[in-house]
PDB file of N, CA and C in Angstrom:
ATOM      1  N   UNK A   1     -30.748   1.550 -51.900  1.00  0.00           N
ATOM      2  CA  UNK A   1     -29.791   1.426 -50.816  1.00  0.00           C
ATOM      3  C   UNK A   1     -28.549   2.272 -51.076  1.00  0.00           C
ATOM      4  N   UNK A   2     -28.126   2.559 -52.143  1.00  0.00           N
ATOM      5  CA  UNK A   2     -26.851   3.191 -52.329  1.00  0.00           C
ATOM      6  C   UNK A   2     -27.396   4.381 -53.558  1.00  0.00           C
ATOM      7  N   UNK A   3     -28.181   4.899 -53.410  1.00  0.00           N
ATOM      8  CA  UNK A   3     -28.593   5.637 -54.022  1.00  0.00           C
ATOM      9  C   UNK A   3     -29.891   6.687 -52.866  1.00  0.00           C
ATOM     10  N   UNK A   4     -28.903   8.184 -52.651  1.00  0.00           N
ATOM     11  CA  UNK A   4     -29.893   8.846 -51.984  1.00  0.00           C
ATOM     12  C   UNK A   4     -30.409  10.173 -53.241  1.00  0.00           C
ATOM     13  N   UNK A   5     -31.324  10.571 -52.682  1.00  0.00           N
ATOM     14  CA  UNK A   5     -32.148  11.567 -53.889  1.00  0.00           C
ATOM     15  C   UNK A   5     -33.286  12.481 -53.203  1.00  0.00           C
ATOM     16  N   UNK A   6     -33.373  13.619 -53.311  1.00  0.00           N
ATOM     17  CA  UNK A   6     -34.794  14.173 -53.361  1.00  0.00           C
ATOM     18  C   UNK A   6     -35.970  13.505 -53.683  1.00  0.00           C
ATOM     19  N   UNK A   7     -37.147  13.393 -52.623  1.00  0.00           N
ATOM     20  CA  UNK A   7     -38.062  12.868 -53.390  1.00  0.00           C
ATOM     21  C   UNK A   7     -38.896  13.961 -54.106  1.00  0.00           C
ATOM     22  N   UNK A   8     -39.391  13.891 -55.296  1.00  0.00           N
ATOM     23  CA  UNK A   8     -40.079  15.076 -56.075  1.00  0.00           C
ATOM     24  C   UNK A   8     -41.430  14.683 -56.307  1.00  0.00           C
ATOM     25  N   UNK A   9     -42.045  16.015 -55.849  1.00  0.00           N
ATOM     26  CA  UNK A   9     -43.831  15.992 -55.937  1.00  0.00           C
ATOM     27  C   UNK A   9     -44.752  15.920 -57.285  1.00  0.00           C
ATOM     28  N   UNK A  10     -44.929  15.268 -57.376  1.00  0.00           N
ATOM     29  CA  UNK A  10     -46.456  15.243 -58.791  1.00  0.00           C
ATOM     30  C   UNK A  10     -47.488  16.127 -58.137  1.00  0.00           C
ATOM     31  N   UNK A  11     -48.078  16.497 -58.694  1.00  0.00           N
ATOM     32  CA  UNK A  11     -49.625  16.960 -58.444  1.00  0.00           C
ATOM     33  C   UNK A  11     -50.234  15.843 -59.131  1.00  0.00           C
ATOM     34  N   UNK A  12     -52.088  16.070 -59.074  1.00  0.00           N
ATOM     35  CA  UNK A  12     -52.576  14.755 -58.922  1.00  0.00           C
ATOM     36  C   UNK A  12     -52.754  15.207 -61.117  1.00  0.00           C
ATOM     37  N   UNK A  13     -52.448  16.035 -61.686  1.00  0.00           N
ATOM     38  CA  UNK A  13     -52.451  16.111 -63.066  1.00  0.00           C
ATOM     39  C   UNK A  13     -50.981  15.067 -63.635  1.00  0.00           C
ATOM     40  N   UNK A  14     -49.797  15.200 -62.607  1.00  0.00           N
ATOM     41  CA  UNK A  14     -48.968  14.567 -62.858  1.00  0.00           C
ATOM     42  C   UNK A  14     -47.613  15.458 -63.386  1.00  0.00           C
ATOM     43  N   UNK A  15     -48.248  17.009 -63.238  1.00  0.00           N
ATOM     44  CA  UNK A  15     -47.239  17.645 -63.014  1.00  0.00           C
ATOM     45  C   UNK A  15     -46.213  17.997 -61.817  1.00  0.00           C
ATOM     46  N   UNK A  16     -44.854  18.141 -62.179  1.00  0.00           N
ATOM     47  CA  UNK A  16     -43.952  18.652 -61.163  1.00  0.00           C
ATOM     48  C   UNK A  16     -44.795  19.420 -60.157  1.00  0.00           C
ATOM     49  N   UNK A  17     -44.548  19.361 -58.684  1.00  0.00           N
ATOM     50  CA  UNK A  17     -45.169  19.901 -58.087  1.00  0.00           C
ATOM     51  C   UNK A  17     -44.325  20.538 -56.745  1.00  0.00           C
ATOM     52  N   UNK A  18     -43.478  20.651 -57.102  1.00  0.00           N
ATOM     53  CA  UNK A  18     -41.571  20.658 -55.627  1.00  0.00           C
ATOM     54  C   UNK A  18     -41.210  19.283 -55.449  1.00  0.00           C
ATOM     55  N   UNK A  19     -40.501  19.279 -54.310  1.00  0.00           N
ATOM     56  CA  UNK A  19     -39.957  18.264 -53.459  1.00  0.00           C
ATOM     57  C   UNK A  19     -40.348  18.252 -52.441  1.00  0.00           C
ATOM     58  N   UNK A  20     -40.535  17.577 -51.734  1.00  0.00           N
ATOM     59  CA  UNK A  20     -40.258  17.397 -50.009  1.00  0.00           C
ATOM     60  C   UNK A  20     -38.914  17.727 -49.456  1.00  0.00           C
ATOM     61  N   UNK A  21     -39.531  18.836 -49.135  1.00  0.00           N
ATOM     62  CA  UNK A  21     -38.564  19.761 -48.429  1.00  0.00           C
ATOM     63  C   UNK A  21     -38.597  19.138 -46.685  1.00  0.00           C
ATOM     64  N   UNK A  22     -38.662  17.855 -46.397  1.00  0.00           N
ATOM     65  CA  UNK A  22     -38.267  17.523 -44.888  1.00  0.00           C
ATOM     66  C   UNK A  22     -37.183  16.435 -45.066  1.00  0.00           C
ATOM     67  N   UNK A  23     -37.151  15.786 -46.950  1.00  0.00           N
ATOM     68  CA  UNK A  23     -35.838  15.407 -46.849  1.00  0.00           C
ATOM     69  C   UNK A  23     -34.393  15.974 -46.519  1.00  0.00           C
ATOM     70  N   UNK A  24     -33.277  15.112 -45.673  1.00  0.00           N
ATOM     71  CA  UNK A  24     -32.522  16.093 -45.321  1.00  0.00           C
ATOM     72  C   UNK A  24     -31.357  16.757 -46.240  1.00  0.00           C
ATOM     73  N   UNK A  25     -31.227  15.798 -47.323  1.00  0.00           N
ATOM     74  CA  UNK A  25     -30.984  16.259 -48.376  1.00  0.00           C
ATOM     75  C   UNK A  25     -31.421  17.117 -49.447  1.00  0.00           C
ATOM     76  N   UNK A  26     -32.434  17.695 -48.973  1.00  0.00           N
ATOM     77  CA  UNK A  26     -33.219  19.395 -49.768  1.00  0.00           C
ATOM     78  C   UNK A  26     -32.841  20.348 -48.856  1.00  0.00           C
ATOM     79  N   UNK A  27     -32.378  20.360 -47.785  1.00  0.00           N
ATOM     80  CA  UNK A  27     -31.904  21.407 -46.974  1.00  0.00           C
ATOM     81  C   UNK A  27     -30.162  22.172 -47.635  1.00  0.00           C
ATOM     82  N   UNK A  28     -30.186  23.336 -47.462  1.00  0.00           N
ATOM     83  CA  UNK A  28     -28.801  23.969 -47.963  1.00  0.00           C
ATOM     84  C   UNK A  28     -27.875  22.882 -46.951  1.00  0.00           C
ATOM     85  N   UNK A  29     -26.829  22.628 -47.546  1.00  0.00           N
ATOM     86  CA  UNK A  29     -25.921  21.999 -47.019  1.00  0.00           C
ATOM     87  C   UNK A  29     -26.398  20.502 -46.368  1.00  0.00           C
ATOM     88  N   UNK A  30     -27.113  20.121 -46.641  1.00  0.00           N
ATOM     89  CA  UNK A  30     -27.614  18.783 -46.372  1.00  0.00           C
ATOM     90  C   UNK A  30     -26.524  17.628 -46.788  1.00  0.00           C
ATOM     91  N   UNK A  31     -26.964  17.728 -48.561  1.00  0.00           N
ATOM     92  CA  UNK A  31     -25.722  17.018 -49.496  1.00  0.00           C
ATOM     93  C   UNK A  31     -24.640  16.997 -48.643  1.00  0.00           C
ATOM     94  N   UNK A  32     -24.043  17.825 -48.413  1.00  0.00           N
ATOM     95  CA  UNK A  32     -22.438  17.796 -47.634  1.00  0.00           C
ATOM     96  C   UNK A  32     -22.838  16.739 -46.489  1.00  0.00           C
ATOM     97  N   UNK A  33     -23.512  16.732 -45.840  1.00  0.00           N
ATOM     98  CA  UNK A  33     -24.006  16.269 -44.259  1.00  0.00           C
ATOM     99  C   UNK A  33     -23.879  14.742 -44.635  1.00  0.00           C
ATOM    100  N   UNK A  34     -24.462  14.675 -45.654  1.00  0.00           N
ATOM    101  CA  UNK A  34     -25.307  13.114 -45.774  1.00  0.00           C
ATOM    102  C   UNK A  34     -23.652  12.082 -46.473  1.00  0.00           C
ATOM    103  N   UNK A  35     -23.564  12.912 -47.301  1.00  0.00           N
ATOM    104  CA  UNK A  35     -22.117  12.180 -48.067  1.00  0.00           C
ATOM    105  C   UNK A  35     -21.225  12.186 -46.795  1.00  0.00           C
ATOM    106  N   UNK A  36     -20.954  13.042 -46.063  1.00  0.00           N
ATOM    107  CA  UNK A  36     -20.313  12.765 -45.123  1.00  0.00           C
ATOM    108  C   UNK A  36     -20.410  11.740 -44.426  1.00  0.00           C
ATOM    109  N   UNK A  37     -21.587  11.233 -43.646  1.00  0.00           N
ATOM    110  CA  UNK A  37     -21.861  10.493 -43.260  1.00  0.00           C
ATOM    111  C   UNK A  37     -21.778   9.017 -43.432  1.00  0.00           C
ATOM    112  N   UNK A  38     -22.357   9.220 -45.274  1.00  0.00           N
ATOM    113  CA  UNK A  38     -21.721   8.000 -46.070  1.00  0.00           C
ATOM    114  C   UNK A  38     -20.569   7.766 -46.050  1.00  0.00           C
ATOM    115  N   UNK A  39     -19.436   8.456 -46.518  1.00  0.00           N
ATOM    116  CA  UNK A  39     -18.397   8.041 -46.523  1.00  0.00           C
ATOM    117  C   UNK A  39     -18.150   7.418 -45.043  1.00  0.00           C
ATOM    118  N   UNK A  40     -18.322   8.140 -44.306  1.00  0.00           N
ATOM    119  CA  UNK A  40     -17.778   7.382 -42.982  1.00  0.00           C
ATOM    120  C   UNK A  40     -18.354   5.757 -42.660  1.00  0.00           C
ATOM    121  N   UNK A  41     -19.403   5.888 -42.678  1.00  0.00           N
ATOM    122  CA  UNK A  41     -20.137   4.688 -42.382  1.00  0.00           C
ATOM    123  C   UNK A  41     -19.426   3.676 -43.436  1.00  0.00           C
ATOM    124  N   UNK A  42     -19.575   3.831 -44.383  1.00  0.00           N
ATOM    125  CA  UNK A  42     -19.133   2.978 -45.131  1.00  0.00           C
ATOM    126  C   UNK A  42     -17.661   2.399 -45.707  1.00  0.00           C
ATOM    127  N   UNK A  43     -16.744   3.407 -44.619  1.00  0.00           N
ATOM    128  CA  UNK A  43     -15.173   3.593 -44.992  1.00  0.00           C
ATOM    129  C   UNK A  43     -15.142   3.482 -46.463  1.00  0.00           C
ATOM    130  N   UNK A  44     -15.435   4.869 -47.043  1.00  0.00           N
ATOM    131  CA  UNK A  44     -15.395   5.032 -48.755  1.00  0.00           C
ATOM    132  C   UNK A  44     -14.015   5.913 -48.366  1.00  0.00           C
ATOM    133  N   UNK A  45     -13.055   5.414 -49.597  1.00  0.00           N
ATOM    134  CA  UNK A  45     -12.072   6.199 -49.732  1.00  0.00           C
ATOM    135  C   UNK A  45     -12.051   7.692 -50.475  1.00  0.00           C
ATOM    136  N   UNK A  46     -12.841   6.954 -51.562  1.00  0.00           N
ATOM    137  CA  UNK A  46     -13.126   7.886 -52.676  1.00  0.00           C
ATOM    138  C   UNK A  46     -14.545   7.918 -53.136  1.00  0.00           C
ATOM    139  N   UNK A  47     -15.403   9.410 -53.274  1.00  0.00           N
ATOM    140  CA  UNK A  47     -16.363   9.344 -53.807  1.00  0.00           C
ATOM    141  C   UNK A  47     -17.004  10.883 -54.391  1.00  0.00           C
ATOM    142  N   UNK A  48     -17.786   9.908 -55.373  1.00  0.00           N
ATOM    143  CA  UNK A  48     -17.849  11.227 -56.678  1.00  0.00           C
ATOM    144  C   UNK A  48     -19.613  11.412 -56.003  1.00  0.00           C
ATOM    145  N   UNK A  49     -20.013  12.714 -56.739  1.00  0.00           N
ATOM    146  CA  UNK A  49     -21.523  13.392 -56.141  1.00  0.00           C
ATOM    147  C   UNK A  49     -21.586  13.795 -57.768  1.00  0.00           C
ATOM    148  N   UNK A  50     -22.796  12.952 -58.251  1.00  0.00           N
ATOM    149  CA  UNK A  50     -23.035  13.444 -59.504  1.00  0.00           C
ATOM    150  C   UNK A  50     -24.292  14.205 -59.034  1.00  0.00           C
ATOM    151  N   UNK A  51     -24.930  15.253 -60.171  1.00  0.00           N
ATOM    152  CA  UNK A  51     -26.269  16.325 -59.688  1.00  0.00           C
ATOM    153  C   UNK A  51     -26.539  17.362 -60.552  1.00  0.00           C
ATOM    154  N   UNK A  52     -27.295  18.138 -60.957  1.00  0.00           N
ATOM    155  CA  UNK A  52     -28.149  19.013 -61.844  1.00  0.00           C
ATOM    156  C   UNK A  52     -28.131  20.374 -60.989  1.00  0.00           C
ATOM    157  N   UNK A  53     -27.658  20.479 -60.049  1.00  0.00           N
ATOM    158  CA  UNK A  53     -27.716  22.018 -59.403  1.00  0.00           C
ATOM    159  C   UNK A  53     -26.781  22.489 -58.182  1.00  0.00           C
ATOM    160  N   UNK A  54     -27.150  23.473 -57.526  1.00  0.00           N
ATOM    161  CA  UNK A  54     -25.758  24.127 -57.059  1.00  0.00           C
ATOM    162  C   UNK A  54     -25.836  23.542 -55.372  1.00  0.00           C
ATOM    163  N   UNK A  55     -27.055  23.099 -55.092  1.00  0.00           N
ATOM    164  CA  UNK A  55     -27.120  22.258 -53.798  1.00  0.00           C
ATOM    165  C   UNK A  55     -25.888  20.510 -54.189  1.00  0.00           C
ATOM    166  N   UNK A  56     -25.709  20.372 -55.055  1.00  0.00           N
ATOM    167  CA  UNK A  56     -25.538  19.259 -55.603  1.00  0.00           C
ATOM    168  C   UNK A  56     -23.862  19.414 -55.404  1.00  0.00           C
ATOM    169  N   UNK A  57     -23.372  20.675 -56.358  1.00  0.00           N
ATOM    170  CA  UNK A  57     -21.938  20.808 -55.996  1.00  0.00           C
ATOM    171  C   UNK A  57     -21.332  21.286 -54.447  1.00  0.00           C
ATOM    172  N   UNK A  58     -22.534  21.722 -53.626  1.00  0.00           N
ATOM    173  CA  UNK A  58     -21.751  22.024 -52.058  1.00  0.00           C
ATOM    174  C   UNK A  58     -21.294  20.575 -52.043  1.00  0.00           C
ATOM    175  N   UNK A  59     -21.931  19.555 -52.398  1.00  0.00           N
ATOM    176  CA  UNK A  59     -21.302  18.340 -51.562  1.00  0.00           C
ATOM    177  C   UNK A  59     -19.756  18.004 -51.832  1.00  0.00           C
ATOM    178  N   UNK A  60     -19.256  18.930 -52.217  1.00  0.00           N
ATOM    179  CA  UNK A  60     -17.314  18.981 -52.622  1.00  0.00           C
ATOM    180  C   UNK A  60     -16.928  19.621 -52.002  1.00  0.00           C
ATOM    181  N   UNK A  61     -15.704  19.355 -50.652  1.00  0.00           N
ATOM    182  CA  UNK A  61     -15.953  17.817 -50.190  1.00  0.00           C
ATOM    183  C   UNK A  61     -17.660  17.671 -49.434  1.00  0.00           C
ATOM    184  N   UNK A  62     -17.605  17.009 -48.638  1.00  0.00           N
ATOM    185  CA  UNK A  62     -16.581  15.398 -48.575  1.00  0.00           C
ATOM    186  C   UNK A  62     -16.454  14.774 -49.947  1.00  0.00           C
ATOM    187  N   UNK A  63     -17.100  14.884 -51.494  1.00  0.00           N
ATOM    188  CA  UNK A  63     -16.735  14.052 -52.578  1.00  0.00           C
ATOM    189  C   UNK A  63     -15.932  14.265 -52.840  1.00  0.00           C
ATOM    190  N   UNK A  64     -14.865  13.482 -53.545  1.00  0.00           N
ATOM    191  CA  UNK A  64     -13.519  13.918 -53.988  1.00  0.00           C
ATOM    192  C   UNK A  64     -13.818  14.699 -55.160  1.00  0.00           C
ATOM    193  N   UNK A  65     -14.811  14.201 -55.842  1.00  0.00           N
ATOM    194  CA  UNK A  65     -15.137  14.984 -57.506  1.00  0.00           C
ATOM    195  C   UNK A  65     -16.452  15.287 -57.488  1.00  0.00           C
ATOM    196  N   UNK A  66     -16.910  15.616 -58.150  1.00  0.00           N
ATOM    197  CA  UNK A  66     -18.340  16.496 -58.587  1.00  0.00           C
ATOM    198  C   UNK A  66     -18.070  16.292 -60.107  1.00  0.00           C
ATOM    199  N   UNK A  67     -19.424  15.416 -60.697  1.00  0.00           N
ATOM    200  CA  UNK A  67     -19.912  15.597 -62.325  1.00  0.00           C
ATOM    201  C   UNK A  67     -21.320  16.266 -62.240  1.00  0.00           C
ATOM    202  N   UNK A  68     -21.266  17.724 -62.653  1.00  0.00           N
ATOM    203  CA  UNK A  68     -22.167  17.905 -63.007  1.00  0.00           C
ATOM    204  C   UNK A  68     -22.825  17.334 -64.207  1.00  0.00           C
ATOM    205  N   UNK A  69     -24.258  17.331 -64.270  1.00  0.00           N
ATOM    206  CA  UNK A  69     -25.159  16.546 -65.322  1.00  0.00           C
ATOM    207  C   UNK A  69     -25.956  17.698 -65.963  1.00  0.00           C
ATOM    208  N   UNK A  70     -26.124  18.007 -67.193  1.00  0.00           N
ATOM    209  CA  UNK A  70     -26.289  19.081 -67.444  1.00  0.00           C
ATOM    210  C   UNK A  70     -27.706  18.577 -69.037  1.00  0.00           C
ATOM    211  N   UNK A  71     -28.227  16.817 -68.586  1.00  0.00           N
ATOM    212  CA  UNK A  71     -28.599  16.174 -69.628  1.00  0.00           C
ATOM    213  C   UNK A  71     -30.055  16.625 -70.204  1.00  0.00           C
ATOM    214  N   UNK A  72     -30.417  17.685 -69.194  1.00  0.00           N
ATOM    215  CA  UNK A  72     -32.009  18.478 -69.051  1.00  0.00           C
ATOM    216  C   UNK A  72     -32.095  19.493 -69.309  1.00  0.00           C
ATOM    217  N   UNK A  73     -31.239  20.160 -68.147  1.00  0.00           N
ATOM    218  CA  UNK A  73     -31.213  21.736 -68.397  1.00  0.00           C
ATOM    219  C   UNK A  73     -29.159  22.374 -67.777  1.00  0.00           C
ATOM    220  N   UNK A  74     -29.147  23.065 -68.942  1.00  0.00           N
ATOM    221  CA  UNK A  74     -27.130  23.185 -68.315  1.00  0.00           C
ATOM    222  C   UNK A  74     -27.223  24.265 -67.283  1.00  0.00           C
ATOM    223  N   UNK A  75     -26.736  23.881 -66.455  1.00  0.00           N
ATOM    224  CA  UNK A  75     -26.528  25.524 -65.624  1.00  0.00           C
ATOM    225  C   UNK A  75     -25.355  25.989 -65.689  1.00  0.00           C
ATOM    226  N   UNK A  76     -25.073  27.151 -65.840  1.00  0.00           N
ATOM    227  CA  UNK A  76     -23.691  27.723 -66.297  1.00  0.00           C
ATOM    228  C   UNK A  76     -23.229  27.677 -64.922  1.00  0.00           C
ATOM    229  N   UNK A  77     -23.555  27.202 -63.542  1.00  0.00           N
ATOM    230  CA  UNK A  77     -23.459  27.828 -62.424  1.00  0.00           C
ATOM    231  C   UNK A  77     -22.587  26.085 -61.868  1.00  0.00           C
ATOM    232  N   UNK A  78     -23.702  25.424 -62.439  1.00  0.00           N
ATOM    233  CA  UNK A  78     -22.984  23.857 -62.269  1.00  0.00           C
ATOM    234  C   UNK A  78     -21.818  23.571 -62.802  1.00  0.00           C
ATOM    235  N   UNK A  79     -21.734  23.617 -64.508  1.00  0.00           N
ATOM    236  CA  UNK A  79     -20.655  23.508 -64.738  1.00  0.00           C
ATOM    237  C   UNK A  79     -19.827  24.251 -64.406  1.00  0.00           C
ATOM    238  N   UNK A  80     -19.533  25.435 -64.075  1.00  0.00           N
ATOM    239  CA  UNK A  80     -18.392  25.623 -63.223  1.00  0.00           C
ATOM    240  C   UNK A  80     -18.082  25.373 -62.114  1.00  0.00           C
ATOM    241  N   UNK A  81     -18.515  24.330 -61.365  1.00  0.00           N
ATOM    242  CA  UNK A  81     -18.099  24.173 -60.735  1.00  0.00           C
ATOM    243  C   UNK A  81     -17.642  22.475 -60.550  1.00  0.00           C
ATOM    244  N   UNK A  82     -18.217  22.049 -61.708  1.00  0.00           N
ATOM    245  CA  UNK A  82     -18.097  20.396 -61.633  1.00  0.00           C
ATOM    246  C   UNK A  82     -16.051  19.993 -62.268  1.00  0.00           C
ATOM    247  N   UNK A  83     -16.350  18.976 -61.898  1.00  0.00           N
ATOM    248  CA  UNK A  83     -14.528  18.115 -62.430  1.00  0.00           C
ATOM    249  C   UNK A  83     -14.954  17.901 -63.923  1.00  0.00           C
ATOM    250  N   UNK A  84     -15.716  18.202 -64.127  1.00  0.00           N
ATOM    251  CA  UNK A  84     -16.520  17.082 -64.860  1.00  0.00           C
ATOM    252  C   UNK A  84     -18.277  17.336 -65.860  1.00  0.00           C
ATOM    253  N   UNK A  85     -18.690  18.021 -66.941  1.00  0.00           N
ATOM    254  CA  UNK A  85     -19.687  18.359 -67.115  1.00  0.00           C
ATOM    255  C   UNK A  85     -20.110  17.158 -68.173  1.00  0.00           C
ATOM    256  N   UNK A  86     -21.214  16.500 -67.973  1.00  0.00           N
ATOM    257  CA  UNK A  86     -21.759  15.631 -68.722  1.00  0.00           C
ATOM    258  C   UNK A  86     -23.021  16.452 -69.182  1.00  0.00           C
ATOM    259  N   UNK A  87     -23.572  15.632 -70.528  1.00  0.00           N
ATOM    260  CA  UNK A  87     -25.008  15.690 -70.774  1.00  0.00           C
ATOM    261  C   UNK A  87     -25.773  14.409 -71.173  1.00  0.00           C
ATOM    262  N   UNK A  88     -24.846  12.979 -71.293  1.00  0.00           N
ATOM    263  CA  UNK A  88     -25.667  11.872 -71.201  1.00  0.00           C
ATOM    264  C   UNK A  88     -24.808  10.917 -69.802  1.00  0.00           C
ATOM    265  N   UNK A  89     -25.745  10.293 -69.707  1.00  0.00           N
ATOM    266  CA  UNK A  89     -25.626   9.041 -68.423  1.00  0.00           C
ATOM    267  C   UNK A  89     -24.235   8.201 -69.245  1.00  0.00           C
ATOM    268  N   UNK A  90     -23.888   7.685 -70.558  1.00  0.00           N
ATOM    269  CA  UNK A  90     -23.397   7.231 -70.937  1.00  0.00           C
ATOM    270  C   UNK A  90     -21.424   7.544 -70.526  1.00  0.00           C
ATOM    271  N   UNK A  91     -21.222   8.765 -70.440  1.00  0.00           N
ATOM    272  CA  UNK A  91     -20.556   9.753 -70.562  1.00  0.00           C
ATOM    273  C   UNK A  91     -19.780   9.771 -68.894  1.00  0.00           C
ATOM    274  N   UNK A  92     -21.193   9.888 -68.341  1.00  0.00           N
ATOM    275  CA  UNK A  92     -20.912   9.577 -66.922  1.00  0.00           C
ATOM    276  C   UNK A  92     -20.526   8.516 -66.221  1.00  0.00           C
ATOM    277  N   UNK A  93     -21.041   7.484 -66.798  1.00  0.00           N
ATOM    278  CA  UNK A  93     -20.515   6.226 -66.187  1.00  0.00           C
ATOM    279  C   UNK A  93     -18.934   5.792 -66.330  1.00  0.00           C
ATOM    280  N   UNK A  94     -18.751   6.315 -67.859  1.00  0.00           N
ATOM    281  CA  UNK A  94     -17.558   6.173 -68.470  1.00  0.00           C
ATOM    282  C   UNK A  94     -16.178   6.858 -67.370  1.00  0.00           C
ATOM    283  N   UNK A  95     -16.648   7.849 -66.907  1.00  0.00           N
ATOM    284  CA  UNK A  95     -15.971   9.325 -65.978  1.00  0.00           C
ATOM    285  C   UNK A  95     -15.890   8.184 -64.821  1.00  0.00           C
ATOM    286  N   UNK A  96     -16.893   7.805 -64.398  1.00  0.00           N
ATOM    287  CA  UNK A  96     -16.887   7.141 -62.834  1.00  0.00           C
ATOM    288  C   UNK A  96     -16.434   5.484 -62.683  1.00  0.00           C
ATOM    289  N   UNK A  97     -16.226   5.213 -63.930  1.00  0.00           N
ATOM    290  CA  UNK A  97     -15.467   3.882 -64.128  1.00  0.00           C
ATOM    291  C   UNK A  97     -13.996   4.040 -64.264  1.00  0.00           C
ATOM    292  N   UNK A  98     -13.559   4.553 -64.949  1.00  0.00           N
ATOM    293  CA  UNK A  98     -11.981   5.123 -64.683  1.00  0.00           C
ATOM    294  C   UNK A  98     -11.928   5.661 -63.741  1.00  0.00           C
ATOM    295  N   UNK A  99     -12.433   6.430 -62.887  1.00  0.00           N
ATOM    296  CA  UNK A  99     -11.794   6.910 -61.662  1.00  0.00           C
ATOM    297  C   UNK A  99     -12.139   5.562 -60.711  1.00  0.00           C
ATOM    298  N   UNK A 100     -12.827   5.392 -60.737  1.00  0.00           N
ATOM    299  CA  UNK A 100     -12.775   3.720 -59.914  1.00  0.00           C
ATOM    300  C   UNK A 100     -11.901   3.055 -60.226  1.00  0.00           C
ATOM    301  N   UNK A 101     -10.878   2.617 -61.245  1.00  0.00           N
ATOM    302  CA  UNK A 101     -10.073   1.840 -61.599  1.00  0.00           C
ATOM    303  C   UNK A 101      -8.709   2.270 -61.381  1.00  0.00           C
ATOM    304  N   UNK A 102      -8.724   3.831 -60.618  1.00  0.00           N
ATOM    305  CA  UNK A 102      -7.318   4.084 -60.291  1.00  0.00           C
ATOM    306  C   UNK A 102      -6.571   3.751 -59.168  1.00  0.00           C
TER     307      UNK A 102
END
């Protein structure tokens, strides 16, 4: 419910196989669309877009911040552009709990 995402394809070996590209969030500029939306619907004051790639940072704005996650593979392309470069979940939560508490 409060968590939107790409859904990502297996093949029937169980390898990566793409995404579903009719989610509307795999479209360029989607991310932006959808957070937008969220925020409104939900009168969010403030909200962070954590993500692994450069579809991930368009969504700034509407997020106030961007953490890139870099816990797989780093993209030099993400972190520059994130508030914020993590490589564990631990790290991240820590980032998105203080800014919640301000």
């Amino acid at each position: 419910k409060n968590i939107y995402a790409n859904t990502i394809l297996f093949d029937d070996d169980g390898e990566y196989a793409g995404f579903d590209s009719d989610e509307p969030t795999s479209a360029d500029q989607g991310k932006p669309k959808a957070l937008g939306q969220i925020k409104e619907a939900g009168g969010y004051e403030t909200m962070i877009m954590v993500g692994d790639g450069a579809t991930d940072a368009q969504a700034k704005p509407p997020a106030d911040a961007f953490i890139g996650y870099g816990g797989v593979v780093r993209r030099d392309a993400v972190a520059a552009k994130a508030d914020w470069f993590v490589t564990d979940f631990e790290t991240m939560i820590d980032i998105a709990s203080k800014e919640k508490s301000k």
